[in-house]
N, C-alpha and C. Protein backbone atom coordinates (compact mmCIF):
# COMPACT_ATOMS: atom_id res chain seq x y z
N UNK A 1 21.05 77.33 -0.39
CA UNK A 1 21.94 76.18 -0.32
C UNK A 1 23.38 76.62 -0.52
N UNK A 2 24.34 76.26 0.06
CA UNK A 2 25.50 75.93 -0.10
C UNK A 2 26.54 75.49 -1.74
N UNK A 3 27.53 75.68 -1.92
CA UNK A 3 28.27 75.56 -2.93
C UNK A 3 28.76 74.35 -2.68
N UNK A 4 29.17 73.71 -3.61
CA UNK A 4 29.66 72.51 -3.66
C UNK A 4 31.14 72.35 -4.58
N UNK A 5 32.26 72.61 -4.32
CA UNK A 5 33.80 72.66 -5.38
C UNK A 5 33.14 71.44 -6.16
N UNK A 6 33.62 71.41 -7.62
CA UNK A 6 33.82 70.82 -8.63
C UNK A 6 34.62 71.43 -9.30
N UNK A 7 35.47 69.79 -10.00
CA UNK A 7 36.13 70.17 -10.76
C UNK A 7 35.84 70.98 -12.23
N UNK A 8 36.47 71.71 -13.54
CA UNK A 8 36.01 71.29 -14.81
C UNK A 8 35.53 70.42 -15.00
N UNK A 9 36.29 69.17 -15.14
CA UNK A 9 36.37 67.89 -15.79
C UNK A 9 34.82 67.18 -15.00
N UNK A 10 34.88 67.43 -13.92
CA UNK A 10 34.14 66.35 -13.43
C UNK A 10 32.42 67.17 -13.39
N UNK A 11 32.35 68.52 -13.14
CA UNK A 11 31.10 69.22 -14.25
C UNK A 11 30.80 68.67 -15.51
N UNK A 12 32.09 68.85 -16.31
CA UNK A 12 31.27 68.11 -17.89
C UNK A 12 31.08 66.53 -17.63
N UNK A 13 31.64 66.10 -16.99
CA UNK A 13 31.23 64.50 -16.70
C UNK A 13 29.63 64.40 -16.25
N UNK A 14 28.99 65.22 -15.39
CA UNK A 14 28.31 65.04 -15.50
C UNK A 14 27.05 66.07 -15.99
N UNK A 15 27.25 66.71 -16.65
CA UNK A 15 26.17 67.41 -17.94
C UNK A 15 26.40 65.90 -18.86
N UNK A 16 27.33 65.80 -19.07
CA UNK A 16 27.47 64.13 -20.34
C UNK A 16 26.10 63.37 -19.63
N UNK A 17 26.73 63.11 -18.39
CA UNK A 17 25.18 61.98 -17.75
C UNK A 17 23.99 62.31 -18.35
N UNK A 18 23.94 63.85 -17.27
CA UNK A 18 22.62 64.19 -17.46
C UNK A 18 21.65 64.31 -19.18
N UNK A 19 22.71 64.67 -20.08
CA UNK A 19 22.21 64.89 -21.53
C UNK A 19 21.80 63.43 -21.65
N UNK A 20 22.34 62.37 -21.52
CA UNK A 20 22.38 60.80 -21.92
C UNK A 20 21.25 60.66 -20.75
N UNK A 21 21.14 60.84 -19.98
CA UNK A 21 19.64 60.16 -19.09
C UNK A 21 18.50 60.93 -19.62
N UNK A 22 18.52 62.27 -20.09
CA UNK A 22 16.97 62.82 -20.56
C UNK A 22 17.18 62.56 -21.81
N UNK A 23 18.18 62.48 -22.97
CA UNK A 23 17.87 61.96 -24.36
C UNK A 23 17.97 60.84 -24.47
N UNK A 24 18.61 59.78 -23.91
CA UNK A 24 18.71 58.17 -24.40
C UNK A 24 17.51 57.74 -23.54
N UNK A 25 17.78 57.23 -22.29
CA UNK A 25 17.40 56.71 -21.10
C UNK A 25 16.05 57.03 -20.83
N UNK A 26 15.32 58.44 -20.52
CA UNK A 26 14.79 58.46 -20.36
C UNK A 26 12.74 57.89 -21.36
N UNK A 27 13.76 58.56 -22.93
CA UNK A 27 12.52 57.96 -24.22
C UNK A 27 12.58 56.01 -23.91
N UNK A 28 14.07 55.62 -24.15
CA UNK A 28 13.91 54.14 -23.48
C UNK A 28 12.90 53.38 -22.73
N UNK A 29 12.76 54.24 -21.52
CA UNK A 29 12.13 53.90 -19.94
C UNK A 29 10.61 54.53 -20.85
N UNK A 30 10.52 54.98 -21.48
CA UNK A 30 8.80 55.58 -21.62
C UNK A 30 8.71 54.71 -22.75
N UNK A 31 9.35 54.14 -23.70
CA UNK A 31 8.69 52.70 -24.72
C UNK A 31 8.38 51.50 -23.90
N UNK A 32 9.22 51.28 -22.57
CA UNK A 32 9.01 49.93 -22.37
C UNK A 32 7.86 50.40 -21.18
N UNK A 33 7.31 51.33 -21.18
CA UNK A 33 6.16 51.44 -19.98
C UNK A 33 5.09 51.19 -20.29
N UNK A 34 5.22 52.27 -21.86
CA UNK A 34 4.16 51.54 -23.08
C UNK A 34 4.14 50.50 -23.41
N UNK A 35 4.96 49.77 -24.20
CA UNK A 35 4.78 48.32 -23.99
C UNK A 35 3.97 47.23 -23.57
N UNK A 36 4.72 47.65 -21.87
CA UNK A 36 4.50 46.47 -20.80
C UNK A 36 3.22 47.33 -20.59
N UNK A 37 2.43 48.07 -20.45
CA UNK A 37 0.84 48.61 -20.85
C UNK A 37 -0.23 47.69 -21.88
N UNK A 38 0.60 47.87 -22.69
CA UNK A 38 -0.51 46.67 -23.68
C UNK A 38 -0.40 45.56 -23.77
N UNK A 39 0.46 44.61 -22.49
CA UNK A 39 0.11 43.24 -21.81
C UNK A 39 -1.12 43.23 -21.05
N UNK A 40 -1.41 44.10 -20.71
CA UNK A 40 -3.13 44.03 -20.08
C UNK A 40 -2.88 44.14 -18.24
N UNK A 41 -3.20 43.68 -18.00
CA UNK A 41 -3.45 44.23 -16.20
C UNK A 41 -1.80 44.70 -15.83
N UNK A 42 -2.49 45.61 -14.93
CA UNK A 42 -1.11 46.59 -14.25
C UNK A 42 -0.77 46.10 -13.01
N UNK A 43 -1.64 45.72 -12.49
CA UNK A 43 -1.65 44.82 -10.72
C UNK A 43 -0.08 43.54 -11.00
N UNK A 44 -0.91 42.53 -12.08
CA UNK A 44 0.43 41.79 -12.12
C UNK A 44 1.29 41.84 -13.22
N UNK A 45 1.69 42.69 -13.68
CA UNK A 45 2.30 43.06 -14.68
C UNK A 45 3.97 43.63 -14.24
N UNK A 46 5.07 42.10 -13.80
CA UNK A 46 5.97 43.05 -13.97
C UNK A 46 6.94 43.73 -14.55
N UNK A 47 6.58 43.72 -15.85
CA UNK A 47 7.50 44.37 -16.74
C UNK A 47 7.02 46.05 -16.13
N UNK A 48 5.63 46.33 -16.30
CA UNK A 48 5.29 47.48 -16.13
C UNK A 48 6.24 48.06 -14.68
N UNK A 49 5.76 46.90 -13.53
CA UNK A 49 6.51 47.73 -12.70
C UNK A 49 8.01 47.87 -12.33
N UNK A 50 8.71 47.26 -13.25
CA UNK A 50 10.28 47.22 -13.25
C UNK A 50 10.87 48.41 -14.25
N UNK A 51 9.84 48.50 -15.36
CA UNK A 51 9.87 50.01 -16.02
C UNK A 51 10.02 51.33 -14.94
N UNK A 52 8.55 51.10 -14.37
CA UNK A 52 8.05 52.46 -13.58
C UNK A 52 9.16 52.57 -12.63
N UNK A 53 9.84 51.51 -11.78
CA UNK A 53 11.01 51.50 -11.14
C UNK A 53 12.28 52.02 -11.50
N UNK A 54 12.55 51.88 -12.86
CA UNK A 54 13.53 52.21 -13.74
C UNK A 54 13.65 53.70 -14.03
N UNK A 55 12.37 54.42 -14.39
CA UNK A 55 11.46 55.78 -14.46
C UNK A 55 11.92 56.56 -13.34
N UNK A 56 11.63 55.86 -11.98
CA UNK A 56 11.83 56.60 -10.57
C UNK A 56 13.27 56.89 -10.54
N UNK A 57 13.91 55.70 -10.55
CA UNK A 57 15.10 56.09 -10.54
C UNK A 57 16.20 57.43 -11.66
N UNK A 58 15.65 57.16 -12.76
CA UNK A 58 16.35 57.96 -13.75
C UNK A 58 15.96 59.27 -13.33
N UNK A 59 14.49 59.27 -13.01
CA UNK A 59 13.87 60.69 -12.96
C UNK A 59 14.40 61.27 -11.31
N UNK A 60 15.30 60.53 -10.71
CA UNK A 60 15.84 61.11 -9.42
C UNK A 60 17.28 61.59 -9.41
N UNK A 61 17.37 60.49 -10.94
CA UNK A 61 19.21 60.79 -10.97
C UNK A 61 19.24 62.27 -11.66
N UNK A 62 18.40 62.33 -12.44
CA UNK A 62 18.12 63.40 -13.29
C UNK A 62 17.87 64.64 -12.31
N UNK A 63 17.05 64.72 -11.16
CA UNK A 63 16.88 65.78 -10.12
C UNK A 63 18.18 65.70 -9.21
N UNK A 64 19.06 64.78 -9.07
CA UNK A 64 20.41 64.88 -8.36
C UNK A 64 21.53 65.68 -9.25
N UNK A 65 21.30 65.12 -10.26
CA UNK A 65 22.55 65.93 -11.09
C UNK A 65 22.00 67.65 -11.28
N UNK A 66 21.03 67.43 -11.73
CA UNK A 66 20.57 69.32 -12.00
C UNK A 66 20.95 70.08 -10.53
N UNK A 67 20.86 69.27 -9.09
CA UNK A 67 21.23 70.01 -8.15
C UNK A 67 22.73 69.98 -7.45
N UNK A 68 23.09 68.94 -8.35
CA UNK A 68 24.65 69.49 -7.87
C UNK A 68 24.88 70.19 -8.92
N UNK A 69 24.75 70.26 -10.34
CA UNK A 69 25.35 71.36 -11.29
C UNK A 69 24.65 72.64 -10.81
N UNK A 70 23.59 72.86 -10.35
CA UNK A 70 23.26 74.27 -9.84
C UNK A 70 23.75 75.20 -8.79
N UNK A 71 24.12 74.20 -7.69
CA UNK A 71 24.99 74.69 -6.81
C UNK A 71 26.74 74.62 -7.16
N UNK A 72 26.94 73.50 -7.65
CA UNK A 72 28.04 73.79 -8.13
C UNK A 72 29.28 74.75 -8.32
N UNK A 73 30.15 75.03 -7.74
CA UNK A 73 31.44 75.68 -7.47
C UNK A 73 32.43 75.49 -8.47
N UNK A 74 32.38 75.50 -10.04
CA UNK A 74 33.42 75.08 -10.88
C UNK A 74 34.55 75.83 -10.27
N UNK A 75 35.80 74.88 -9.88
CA UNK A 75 36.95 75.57 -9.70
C UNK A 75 38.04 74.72 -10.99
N UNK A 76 38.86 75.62 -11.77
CA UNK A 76 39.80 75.61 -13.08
C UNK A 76 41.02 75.64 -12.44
N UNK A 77 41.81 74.78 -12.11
CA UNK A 77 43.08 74.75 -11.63
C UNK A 77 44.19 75.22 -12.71
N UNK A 78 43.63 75.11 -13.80
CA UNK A 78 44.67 75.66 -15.10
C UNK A 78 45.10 76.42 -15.77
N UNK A 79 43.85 77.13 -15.18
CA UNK A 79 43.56 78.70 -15.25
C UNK A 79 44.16 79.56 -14.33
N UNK A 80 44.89 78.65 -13.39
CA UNK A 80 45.19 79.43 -12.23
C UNK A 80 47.08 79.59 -12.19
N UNK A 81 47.71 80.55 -11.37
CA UNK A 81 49.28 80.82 -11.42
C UNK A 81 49.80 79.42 -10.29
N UNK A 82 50.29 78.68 -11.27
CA UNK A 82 50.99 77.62 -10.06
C UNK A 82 52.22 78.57 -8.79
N UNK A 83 51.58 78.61 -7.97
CA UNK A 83 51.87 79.13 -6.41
C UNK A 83 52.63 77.78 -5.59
N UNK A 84 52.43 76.40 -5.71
CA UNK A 84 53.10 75.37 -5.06
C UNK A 84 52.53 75.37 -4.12
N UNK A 85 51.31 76.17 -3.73
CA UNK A 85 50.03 75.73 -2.79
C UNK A 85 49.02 74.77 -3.41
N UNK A 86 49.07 73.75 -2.43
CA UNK A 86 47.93 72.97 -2.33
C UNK A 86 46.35 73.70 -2.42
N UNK A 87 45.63 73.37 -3.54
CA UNK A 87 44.34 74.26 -3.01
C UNK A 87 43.39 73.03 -4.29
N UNK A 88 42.07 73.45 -4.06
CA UNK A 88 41.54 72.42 -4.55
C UNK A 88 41.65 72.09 -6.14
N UNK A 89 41.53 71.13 -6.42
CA UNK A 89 41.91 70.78 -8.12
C UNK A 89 43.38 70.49 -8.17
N UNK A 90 44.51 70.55 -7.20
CA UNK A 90 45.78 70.15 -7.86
C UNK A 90 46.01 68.54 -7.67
N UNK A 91 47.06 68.70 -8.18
CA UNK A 91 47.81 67.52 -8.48
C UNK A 91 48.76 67.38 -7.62
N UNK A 92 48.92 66.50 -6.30
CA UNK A 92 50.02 66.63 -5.41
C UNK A 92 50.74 65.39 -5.29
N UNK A 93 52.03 65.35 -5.62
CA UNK A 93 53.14 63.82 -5.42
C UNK A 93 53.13 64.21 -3.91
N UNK A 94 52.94 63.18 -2.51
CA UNK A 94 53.71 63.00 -1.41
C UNK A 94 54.27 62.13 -1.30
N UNK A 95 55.42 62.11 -0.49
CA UNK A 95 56.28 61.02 0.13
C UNK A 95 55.88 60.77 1.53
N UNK A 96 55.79 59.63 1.59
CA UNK A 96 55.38 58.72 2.92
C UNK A 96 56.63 59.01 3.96
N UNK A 97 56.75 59.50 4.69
CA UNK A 97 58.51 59.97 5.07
C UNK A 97 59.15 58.48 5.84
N UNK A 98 58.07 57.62 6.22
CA UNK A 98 58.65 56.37 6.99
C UNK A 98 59.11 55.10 6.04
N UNK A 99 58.17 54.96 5.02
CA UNK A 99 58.81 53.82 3.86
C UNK A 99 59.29 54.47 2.50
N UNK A 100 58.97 55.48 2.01
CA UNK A 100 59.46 56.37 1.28
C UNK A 100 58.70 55.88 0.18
N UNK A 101 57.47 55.52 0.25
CA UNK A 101 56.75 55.55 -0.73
C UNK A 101 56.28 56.73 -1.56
N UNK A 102 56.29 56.87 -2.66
CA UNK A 102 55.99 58.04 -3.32
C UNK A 102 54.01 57.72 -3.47
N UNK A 103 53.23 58.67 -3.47
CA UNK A 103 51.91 58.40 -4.34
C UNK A 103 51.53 59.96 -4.32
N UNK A 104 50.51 59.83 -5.70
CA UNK A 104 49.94 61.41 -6.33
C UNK A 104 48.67 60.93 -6.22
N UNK A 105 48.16 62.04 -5.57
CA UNK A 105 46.55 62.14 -5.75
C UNK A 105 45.92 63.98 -6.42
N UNK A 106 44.97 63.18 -6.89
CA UNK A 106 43.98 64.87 -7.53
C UNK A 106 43.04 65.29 -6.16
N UNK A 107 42.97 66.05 -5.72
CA UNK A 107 41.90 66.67 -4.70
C UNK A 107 41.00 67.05 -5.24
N UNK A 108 40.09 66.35 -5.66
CA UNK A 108 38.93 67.20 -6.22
C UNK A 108 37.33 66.86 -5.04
N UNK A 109 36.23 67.08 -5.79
CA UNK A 109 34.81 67.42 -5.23
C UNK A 109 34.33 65.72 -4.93
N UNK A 110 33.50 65.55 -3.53
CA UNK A 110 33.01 64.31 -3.18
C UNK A 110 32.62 63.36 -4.27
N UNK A 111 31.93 63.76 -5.80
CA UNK A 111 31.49 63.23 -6.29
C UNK A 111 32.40 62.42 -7.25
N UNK A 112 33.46 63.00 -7.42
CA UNK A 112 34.52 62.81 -8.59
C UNK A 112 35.54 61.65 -7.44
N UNK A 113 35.63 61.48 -6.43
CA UNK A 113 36.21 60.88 -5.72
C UNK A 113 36.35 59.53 -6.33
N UNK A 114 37.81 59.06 -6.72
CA UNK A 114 37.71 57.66 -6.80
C UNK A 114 39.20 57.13 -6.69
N UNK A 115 39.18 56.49 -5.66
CA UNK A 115 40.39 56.46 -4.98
C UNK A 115 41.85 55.24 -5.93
N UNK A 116 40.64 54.53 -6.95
CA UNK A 116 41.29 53.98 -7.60
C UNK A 116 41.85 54.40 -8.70
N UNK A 117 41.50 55.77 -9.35
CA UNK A 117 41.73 56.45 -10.40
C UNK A 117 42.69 57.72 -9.55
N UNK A 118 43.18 57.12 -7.92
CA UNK A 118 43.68 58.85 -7.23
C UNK A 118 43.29 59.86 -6.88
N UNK A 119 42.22 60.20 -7.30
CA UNK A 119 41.52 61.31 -7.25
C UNK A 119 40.62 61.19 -5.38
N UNK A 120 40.69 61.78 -4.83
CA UNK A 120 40.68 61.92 -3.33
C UNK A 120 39.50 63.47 -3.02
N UNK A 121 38.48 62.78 -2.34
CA UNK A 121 37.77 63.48 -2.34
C UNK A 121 38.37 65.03 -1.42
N UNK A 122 38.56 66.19 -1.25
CA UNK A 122 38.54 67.21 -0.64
C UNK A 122 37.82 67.20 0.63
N UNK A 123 37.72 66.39 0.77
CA UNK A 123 36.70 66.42 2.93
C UNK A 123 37.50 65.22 3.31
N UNK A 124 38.58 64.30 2.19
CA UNK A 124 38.91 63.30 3.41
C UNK A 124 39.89 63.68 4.24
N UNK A 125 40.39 62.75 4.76
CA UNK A 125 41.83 63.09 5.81
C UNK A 125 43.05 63.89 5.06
N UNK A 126 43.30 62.85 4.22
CA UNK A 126 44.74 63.22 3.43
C UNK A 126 44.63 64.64 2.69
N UNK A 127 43.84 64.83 1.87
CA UNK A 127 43.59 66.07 1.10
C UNK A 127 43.43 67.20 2.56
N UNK A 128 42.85 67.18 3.86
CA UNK A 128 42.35 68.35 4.74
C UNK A 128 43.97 68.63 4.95
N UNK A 129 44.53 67.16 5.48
CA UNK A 129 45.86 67.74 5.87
C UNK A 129 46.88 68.46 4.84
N UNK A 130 46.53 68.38 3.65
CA UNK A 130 47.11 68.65 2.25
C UNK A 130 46.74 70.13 2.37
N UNK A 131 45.50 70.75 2.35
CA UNK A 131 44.83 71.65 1.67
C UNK A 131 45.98 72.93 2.59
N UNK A 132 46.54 73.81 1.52
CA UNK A 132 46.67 75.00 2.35
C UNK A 132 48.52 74.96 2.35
N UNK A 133 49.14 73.98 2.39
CA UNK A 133 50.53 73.67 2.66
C UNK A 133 51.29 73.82 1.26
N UNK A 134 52.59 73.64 1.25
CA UNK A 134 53.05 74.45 0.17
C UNK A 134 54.20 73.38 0.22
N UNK A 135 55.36 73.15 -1.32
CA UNK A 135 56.05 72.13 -2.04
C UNK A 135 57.14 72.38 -0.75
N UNK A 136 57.57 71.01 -0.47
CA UNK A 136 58.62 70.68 0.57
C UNK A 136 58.04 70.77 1.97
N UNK A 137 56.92 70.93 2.02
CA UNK A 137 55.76 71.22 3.49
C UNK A 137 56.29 69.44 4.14
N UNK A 138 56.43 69.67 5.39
CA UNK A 138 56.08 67.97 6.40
C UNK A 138 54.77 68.23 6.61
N UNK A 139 54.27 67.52 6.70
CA UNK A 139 52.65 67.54 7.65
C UNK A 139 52.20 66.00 7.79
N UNK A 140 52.18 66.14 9.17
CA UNK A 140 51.18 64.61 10.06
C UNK A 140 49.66 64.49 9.65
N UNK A 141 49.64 63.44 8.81
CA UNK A 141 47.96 63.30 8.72
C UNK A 141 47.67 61.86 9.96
N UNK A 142 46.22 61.90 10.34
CA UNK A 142 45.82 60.82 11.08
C UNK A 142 45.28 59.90 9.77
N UNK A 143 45.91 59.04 9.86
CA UNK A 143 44.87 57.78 8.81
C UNK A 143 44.18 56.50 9.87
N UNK A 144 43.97 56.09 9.15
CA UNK A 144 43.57 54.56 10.15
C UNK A 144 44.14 53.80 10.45
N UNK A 145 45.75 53.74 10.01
CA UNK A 145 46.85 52.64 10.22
C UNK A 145 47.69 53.77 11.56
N UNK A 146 47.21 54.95 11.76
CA UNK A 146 47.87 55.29 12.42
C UNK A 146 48.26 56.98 11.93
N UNK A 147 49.21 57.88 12.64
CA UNK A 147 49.78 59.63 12.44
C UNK A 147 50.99 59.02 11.39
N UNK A 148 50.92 59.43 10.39
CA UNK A 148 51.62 59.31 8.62
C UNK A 148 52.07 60.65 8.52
N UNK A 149 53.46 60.48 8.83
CA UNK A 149 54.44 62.17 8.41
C UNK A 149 54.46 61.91 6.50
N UNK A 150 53.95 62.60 6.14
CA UNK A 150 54.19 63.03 4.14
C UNK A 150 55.38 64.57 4.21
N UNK A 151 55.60 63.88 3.34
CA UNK A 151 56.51 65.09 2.44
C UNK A 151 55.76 65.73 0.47
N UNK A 152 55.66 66.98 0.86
CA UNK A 152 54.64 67.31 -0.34
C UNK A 152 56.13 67.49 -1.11
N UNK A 153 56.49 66.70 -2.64
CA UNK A 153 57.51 66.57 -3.08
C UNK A 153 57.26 67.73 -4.88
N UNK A 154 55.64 67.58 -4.87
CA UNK A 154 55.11 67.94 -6.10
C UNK A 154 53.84 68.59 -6.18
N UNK A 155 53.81 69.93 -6.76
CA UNK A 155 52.45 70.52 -6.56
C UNK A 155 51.59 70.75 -8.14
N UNK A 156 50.79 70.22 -8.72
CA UNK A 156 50.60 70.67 -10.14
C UNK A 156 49.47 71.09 -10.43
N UNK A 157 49.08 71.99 -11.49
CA UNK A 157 48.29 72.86 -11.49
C UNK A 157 47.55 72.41 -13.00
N UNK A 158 47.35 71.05 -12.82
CA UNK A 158 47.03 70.72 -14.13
C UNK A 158 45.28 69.93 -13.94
């Protein structure tokens, strides 16, 4: 299999999950299976099967996370010599060059993506056209409103 970039931050985010779904979550999901067991029939019983549902799921989230932390690509942006290249994990201010809007996004890994917290997954548009370009760079990204000239104003290595 393939590597997958992650951030630091967003690795320990999810070892946090994963510790909290096999120590909390998972003993949880195995009392109420027991439980809803000693209501008597399993056919119509649905506590039992909203448990066992509950079970499937944890026990998949639990096999999703172990396989992205295994493949996993930790990349440390902080660790690294700020160069004023764009590369994955920074911190980049652009300017919109037509309304002169300023906005900063984090480039990090698909999973950490959340566009409301800034953070911009590394495979979308804005970050591909980002990746590789250097502080005072123009570059045309395609968005969906249309070709968006940015000005990279800020590169950070934090």
């Amino acid at each position: 299999m393939s590597q997958y970039p992650m951030t630091a931050e967003g690795a320990e985010k999810l070892r946090e999950e994963l510790h909290h779904l096999k120590s909390v979550r998972r003993p949880q999901i195995i009392e109420a299976i027991a439980e809803a067991r000693e209501h008597g029939d399993l056919k119509e019983n649905a506590e039992y099967h909203a448990a066992r549902e509950q079970q499937s799921f944890c026990e998949g989230r639990i096999q999703d996370i172990e396989g992205k932390l295994s493949n996993a690509q930790i990349i440390d942006v902080t660790k690294m010599q700020n160069t004023g290249k764009v590369i994955f994990g920074t911190t980049v201010t652009i300017l919109n060059v037509q309304n002169d809007e300023e906005t900063t996004y984090r480039i990090v890994g698909d999973d950490e993506a959340d566009i409301k917290a800034n953070r911009i997954s590394v495979n979308s548009p804005i970050a591909r056209g980002l990746i590789g370009k250097m502080i005072d760079d123009v570059v045309n990204i395609q968005t969906p409103a249309g070709t968006v000239e940015f000005e990279i104003i800020e590169v950070e290595y934090i």
